[in-house]
N, C-alpha and C. Protein backbone atom coordinates (compact mmCIF):
# COMPACT_ATOMS: atom_id res chain seq x y z
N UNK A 1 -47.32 -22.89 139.55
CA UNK A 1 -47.62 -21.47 139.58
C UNK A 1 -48.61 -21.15 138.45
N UNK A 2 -49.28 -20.47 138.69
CA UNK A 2 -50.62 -20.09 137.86
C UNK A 2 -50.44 -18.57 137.09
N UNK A 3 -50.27 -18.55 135.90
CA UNK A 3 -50.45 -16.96 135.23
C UNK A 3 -50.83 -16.53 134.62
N UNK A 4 -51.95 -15.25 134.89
CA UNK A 4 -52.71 -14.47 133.92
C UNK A 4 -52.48 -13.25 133.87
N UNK A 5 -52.49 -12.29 132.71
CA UNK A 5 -51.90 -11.17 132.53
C UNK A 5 -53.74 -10.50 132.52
N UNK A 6 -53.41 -9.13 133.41
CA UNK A 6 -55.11 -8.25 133.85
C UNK A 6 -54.22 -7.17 133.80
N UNK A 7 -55.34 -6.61 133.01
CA UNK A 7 -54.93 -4.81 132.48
C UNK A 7 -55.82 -4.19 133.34
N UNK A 8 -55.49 -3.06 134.49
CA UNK A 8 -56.15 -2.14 134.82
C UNK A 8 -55.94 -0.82 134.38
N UNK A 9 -57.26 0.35 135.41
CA UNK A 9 -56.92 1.38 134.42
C UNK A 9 -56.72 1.91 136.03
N UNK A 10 -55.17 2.27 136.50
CA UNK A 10 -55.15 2.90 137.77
C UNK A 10 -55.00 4.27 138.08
N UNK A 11 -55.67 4.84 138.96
CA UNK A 11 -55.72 6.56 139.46
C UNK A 11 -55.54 6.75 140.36
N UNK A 12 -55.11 8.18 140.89
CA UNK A 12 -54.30 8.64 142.01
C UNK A 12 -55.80 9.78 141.85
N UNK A 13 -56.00 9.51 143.09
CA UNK A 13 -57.09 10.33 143.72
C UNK A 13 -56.83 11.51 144.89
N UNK A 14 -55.45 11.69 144.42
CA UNK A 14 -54.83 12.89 145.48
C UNK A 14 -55.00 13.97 144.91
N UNK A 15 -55.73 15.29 145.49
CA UNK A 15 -56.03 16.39 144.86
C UNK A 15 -54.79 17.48 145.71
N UNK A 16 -54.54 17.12 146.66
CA UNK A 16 -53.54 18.12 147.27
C UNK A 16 -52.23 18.08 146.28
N UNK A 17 -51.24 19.04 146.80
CA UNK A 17 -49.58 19.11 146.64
C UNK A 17 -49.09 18.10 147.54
N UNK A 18 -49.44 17.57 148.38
CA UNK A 18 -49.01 17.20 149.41
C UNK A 18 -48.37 15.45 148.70
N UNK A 19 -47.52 15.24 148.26
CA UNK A 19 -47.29 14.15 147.54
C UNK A 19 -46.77 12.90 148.39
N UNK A 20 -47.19 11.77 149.11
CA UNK A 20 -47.42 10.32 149.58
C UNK A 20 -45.64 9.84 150.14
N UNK A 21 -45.63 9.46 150.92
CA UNK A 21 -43.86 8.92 150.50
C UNK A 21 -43.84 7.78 149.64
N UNK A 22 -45.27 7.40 149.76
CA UNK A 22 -44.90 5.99 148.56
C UNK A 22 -45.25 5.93 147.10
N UNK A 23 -45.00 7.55 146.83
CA UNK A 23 -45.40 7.89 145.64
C UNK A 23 -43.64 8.13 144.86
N UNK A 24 -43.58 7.12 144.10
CA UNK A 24 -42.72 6.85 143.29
C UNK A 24 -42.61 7.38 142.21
N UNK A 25 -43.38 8.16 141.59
CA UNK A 25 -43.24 8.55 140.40
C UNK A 25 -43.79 10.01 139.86
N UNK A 26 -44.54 10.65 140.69
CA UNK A 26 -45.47 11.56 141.19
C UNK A 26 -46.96 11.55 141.18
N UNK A 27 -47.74 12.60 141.39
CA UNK A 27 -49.01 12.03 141.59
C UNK A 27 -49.87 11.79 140.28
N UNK A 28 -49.05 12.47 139.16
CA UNK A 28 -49.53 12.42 137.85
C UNK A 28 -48.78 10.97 136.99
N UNK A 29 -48.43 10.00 137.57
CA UNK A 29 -47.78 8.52 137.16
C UNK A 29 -48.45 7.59 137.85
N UNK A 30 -49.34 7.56 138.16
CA UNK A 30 -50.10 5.98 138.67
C UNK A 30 -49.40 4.96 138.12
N UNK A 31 -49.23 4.06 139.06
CA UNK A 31 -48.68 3.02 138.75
C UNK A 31 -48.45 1.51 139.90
N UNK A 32 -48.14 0.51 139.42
CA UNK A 32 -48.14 -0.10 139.92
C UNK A 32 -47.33 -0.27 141.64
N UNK A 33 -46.51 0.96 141.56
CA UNK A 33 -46.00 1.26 142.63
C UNK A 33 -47.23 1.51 143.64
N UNK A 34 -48.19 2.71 143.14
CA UNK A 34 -49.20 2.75 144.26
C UNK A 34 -50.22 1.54 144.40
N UNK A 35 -50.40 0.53 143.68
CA UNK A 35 -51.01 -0.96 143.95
C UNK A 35 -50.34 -1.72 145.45
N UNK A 36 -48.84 -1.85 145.15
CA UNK A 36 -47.92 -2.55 146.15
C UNK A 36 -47.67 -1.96 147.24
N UNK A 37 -47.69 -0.48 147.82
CA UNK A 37 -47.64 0.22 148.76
C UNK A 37 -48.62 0.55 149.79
N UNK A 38 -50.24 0.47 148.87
CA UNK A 38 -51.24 -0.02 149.33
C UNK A 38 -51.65 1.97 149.86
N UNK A 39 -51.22 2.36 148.52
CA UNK A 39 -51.44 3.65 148.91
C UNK A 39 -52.45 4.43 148.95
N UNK A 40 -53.03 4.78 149.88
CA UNK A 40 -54.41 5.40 150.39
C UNK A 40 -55.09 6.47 149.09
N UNK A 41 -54.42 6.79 148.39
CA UNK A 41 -55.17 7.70 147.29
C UNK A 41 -55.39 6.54 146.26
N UNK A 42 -55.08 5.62 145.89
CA UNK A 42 -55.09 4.57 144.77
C UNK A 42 -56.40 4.41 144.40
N UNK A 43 -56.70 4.35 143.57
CA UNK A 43 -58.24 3.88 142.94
C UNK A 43 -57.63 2.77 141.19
N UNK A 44 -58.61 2.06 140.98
CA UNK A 44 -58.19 1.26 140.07
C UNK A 44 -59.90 0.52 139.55
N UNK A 45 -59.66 0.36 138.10
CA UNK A 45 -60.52 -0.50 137.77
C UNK A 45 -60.33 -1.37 136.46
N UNK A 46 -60.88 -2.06 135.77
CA UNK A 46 -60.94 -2.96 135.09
C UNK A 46 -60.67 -2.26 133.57
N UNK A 47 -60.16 -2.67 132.83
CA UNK A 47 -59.87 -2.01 131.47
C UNK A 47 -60.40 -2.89 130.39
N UNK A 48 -61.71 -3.65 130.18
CA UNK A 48 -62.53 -4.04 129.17
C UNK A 48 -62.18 -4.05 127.90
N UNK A 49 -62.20 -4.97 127.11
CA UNK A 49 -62.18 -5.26 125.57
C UNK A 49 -61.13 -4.08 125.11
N UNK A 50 -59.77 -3.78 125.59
CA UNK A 50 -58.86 -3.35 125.45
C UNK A 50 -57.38 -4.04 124.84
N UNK A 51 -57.08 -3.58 123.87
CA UNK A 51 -55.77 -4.00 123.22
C UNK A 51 -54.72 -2.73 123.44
N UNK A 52 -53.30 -3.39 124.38
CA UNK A 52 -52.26 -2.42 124.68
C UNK A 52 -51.17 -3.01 124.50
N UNK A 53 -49.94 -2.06 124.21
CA UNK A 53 -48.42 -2.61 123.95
C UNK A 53 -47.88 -2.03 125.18
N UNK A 54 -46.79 -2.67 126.53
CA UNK A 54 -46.64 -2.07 127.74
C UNK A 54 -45.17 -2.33 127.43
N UNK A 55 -44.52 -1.44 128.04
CA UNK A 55 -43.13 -1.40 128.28
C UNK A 55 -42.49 -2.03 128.77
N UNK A 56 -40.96 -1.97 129.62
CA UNK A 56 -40.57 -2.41 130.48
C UNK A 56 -40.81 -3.13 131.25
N UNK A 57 -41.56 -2.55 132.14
CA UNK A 57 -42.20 -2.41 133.26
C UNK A 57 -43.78 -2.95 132.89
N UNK A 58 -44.42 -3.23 132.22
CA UNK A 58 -45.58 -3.51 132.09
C UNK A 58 -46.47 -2.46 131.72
N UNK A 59 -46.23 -0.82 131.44
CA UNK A 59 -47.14 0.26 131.58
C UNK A 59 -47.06 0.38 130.28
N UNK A 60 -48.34 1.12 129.62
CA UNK A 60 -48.64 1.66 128.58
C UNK A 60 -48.11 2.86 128.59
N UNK A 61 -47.13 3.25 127.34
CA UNK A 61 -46.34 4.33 127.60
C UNK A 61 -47.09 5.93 126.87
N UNK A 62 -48.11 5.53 125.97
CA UNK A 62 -48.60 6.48 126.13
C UNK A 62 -50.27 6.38 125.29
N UNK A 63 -50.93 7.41 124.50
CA UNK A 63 -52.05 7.21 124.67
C UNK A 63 -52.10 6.73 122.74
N UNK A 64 -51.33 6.40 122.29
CA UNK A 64 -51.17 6.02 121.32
C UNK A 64 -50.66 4.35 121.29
N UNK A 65 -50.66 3.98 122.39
CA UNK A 65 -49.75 2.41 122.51
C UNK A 65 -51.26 1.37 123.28
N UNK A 66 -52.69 1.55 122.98
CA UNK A 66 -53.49 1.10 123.66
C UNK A 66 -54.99 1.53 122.43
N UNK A 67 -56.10 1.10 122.66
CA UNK A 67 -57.35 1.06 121.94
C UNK A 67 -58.29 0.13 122.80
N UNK A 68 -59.21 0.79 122.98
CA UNK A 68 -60.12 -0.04 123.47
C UNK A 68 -61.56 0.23 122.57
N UNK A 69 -62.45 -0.68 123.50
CA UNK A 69 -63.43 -0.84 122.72
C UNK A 69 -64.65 0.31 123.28
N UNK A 70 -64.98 0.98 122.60
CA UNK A 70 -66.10 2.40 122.98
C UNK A 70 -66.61 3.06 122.18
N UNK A 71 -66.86 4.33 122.81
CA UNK A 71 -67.12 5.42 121.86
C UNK A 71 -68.27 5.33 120.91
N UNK A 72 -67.29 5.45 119.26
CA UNK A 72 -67.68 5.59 117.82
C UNK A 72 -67.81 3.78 117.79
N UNK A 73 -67.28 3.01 118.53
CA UNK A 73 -67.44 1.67 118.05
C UNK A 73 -69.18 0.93 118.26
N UNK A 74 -69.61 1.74 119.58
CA UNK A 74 -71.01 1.23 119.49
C UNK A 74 -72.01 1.48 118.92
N UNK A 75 -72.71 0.28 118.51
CA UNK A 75 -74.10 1.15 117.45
C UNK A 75 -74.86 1.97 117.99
N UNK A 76 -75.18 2.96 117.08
CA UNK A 76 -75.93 3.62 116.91
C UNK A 76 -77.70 3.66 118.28
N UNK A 77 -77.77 2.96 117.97
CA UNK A 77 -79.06 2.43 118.11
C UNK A 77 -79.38 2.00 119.40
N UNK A 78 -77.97 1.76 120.44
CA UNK A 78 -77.92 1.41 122.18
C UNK A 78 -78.55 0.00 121.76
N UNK A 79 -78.32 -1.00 120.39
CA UNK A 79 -79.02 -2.60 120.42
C UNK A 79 -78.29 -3.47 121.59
N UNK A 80 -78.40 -4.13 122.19
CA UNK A 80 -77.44 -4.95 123.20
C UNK A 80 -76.86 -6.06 122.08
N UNK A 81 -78.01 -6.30 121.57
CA UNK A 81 -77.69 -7.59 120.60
C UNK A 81 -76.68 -7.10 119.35
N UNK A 82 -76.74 -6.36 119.18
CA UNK A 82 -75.43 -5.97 117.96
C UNK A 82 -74.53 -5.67 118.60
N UNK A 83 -74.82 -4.79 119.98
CA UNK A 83 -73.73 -4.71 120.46
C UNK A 83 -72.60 -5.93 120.69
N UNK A 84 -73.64 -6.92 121.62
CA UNK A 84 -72.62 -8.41 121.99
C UNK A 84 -72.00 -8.82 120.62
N UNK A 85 -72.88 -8.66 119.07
CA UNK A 85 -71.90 -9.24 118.18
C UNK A 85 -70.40 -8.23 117.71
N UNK A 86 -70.63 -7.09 117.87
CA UNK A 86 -69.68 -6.82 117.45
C UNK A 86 -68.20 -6.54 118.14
N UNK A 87 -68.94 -6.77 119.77
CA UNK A 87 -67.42 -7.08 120.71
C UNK A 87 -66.92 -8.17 119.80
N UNK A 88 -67.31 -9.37 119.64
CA UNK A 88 -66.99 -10.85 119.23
C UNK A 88 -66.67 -10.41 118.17
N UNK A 89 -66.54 -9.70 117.11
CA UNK A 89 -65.78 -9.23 116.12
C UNK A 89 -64.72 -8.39 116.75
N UNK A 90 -64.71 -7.88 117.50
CA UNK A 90 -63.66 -6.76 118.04
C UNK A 90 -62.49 -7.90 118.33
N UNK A 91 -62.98 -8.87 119.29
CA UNK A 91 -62.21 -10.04 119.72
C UNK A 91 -61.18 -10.71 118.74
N UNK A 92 -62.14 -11.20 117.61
CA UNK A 92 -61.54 -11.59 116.58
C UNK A 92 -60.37 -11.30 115.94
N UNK A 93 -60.90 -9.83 115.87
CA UNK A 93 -59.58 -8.68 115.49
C UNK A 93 -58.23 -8.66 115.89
N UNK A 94 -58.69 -8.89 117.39
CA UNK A 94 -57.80 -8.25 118.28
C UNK A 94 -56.61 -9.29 118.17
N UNK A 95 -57.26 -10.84 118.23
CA UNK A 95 -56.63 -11.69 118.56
C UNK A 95 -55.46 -12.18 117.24
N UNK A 96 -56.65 -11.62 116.14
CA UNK A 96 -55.68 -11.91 114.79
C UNK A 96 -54.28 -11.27 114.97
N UNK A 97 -54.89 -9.74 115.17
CA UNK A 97 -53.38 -8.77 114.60
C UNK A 97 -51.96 -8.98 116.00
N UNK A 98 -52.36 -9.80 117.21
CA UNK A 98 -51.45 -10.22 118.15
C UNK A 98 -50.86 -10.98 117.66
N UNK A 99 -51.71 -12.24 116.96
CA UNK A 99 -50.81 -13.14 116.26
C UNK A 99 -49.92 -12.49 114.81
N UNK A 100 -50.41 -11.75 114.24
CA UNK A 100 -49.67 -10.98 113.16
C UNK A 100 -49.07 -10.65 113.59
N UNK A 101 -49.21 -9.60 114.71
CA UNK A 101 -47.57 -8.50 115.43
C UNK A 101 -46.44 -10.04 115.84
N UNK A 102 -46.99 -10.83 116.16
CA UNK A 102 -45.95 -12.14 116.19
C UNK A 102 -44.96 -12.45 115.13
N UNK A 103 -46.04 -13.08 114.54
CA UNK A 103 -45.41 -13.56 113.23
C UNK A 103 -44.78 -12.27 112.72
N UNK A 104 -44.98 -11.14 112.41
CA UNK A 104 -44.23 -10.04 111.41
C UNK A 104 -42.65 -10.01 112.81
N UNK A 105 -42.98 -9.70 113.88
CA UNK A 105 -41.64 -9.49 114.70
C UNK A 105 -40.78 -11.07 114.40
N UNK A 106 -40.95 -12.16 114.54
CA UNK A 106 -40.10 -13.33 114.46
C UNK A 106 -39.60 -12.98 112.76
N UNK A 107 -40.36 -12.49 112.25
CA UNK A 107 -39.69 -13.08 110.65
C UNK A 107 -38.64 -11.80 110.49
N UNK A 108 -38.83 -10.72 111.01
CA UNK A 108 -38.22 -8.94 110.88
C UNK A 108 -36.63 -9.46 111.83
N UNK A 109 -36.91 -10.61 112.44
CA UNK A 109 -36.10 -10.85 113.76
C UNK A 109 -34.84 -11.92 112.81
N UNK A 110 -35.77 -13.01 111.99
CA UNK A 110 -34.70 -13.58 111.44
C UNK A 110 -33.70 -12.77 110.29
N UNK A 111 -33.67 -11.63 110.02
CA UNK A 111 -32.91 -10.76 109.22
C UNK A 111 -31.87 -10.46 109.94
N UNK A 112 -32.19 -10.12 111.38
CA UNK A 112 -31.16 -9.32 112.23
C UNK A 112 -30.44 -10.88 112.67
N UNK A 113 -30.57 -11.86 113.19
CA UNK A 113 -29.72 -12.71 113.77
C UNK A 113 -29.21 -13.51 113.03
């Protein structure tokens, strides 16, 4: 069995009241429910150079549990070439403080057990 973990960013493209039967959660909860139901308002796309913490269930619980890469992060200047370097620093980052949130939870973990 083969496994890779893919972050999308999914939307409910229903503008009515009229709420889906395979809407599980309402029309303001996109979620992986409307992926598997194959539900006709669903829209979805790719969530790029993004770092998120997901719940339960796999969802980002709110808009404080996620960061991506945008905005204030790109230069100034629209360079492509600074741009590509400083994703690859973003990367860097990203990948460090996963391994930190590791290491700090296992060692916070050997206190409690």
């Amino acid at each position: 069995m083969k496994l890779r973990h893919v972050l999308l960013e999914v939307y409910c493209e229903n503008n009515t009241f009229d709420v889906p039967l395979c809407c599980a959660n309402g029309i303001d909860s996109p979620g992986y429910h409307c992926l598997s139901e194959n539900c006709p308002n669903v829209s979805y796309t790719y969530a790029p150079y993004e770092l998120a913490y997901t719940g339960e269930f796999g969802v980002v619980p709110d808009s404080e549990s996620w960061v991506g890469f945008g905005g204030d992060m790109f230069p100034d200047d629209n360079n492509e070439t600074k741009e590509a370097e400083l994703k690859k620093i973003w990367e860097a980052i990203c990948k460090r403080k996963i391994k930190e949130a590791y290491e700090e939870y296992m060692e916070k973990m050997k206190g409690i057990i």
